[in-house]
C-alpha atoms as a PDB file:
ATOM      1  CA  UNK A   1     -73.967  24.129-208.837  1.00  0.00           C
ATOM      2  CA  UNK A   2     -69.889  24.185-208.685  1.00  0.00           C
ATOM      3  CA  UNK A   3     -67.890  24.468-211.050  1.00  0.00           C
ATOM      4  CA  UNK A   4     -64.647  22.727-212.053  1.00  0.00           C
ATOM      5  CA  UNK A   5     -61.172  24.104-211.944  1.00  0.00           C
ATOM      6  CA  UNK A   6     -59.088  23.379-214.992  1.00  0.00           C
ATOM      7  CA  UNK A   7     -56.048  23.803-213.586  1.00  0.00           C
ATOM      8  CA  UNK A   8     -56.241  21.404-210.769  1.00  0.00           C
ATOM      9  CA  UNK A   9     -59.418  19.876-210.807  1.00  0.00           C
ATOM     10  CA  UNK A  10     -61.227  21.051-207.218  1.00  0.00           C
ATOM     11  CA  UNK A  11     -64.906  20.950-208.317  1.00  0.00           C
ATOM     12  CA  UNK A  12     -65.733  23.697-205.804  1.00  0.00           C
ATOM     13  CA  UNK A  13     -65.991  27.265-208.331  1.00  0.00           C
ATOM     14  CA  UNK A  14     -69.039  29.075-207.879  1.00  0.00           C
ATOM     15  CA  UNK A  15     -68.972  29.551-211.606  1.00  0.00           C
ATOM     16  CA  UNK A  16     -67.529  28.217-214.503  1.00  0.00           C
ATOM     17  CA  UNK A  17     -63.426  29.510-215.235  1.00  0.00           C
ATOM     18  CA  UNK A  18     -64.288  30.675-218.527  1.00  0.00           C
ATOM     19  CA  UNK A  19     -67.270  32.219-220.253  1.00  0.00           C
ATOM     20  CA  UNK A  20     -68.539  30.830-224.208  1.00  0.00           C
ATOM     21  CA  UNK A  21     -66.579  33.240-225.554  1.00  0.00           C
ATOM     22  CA  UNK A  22     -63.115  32.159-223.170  1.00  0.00           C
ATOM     23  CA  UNK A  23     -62.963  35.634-220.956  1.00  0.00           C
ATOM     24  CA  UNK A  24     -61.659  34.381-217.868  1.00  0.00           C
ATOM     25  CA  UNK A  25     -64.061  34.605-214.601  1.00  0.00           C
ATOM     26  CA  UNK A  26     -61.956  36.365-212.610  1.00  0.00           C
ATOM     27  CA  UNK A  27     -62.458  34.073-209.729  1.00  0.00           C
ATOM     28  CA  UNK A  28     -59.410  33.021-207.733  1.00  0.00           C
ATOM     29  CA  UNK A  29     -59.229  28.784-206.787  1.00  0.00           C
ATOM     30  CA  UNK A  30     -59.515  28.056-203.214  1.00  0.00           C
ATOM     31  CA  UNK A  31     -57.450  25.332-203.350  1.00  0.00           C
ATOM     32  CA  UNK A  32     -54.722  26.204-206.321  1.00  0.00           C
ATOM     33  CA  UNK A  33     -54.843  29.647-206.342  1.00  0.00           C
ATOM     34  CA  UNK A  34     -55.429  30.349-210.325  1.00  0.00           C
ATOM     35  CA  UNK A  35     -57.219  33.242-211.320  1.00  0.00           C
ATOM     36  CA  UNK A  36     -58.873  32.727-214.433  1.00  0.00           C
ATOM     37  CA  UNK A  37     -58.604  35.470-217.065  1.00  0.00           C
ATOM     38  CA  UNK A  38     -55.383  36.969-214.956  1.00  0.00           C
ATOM     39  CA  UNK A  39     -52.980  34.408-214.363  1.00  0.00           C
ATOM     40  CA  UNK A  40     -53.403  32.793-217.837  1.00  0.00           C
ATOM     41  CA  UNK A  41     -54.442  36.211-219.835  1.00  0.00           C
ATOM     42  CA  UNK A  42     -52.199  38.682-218.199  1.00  0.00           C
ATOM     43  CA  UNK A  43     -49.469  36.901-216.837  1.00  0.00           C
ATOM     44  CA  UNK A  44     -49.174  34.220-219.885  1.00  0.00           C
ATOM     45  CA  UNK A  45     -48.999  31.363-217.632  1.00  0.00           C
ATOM     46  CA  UNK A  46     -51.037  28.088-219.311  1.00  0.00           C
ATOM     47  CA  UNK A  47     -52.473  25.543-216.942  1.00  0.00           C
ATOM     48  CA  UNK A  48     -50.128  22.690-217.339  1.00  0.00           C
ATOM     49  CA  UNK A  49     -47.368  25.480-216.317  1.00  0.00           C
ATOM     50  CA  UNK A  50     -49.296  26.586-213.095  1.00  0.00           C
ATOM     51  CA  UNK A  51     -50.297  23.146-211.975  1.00  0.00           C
ATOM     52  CA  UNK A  52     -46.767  22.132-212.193  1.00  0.00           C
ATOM     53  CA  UNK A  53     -45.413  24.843-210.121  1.00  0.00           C
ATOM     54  CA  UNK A  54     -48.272  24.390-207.803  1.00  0.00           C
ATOM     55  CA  UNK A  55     -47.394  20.404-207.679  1.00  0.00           C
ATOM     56  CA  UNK A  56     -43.732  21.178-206.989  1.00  0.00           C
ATOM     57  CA  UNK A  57     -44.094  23.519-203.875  1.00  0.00           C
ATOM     58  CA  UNK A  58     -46.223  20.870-202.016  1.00  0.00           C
ATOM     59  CA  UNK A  59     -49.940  21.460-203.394  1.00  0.00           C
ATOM     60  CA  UNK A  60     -50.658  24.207-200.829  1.00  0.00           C
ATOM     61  CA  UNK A  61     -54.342  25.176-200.537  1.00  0.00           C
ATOM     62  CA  UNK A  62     -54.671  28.999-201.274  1.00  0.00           C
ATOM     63  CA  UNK A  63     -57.102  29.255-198.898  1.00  0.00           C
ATOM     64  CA  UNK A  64     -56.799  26.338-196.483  1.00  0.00           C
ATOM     65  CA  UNK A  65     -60.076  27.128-194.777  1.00  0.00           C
ATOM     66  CA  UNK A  66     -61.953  25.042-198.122  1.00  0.00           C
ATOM     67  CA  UNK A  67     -59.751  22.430-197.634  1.00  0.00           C
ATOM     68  CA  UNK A  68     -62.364  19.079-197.449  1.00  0.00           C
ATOM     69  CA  UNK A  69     -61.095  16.962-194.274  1.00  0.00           C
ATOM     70  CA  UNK A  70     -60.743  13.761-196.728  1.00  0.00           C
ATOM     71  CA  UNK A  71     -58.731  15.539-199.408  1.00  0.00           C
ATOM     72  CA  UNK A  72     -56.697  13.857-201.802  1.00  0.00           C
ATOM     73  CA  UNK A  73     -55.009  15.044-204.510  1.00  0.00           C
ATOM     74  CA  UNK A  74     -54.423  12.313-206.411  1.00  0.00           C
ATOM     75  CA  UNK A  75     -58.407  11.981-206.597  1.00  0.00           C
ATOM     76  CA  UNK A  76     -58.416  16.165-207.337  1.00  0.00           C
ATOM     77  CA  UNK A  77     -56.141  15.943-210.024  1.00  0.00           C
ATOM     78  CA  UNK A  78     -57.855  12.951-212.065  1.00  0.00           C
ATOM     79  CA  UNK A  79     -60.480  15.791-212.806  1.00  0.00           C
ATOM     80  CA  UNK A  80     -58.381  17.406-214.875  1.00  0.00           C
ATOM     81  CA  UNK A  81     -55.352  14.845-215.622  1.00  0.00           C
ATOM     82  CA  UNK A  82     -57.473  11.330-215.833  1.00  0.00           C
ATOM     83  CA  UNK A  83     -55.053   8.406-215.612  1.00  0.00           C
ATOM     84  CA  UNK A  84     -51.915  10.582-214.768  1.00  0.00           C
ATOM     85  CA  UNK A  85     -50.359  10.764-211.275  1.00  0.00           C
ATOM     86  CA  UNK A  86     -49.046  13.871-209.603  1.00  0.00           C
ATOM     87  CA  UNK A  87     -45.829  12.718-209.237  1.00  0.00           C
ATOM     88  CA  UNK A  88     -45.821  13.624-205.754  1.00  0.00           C
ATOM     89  CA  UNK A  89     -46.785  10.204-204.040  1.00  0.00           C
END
């Protein structure tokens, strides 16, 4: 089962971002690049704030090797932001 990112709605984590009791997963998004539990924790960035920044410098896969052929991120970002656009098309 995959799990969905928070930040930027990909629905491809191999678990879920945060636990029952909210400690972060440690795993890094493939496509935004958030690491849950580090980036939000640690560095005391929120969601909205990284999804912005991520939306501004072009939406660049962190790793572009799980890009899906077909993306789109208006679709991605409904996930997480339903009825809201980007900003970006």
């Amino acid at each position: 089962m995959k799990h969905l990112c928070p930040v930027c709605g990909w629905d491809g984590l191999l678990e879920p971002a945060y636990d029952e009791n909210g400690r972060g997963s440690h795993e890094i998004c493939m496509s935004c690049g958030f690491e849950y539990g580090f980036d939000d924790h640690s560095e005391g960035v929120t969601h909205a704030q990284h999804r912005q920044r991520w939306i501004a410098t072009g939406a660049r896969w962190f790793n572009p090797d799980e890009k899906p052929e077909d993306w789109d991120l208006e679709t991605q970002l409904a996930n997480v932001m339903p009825g809201s656009s980007s900003g970006t098309g």
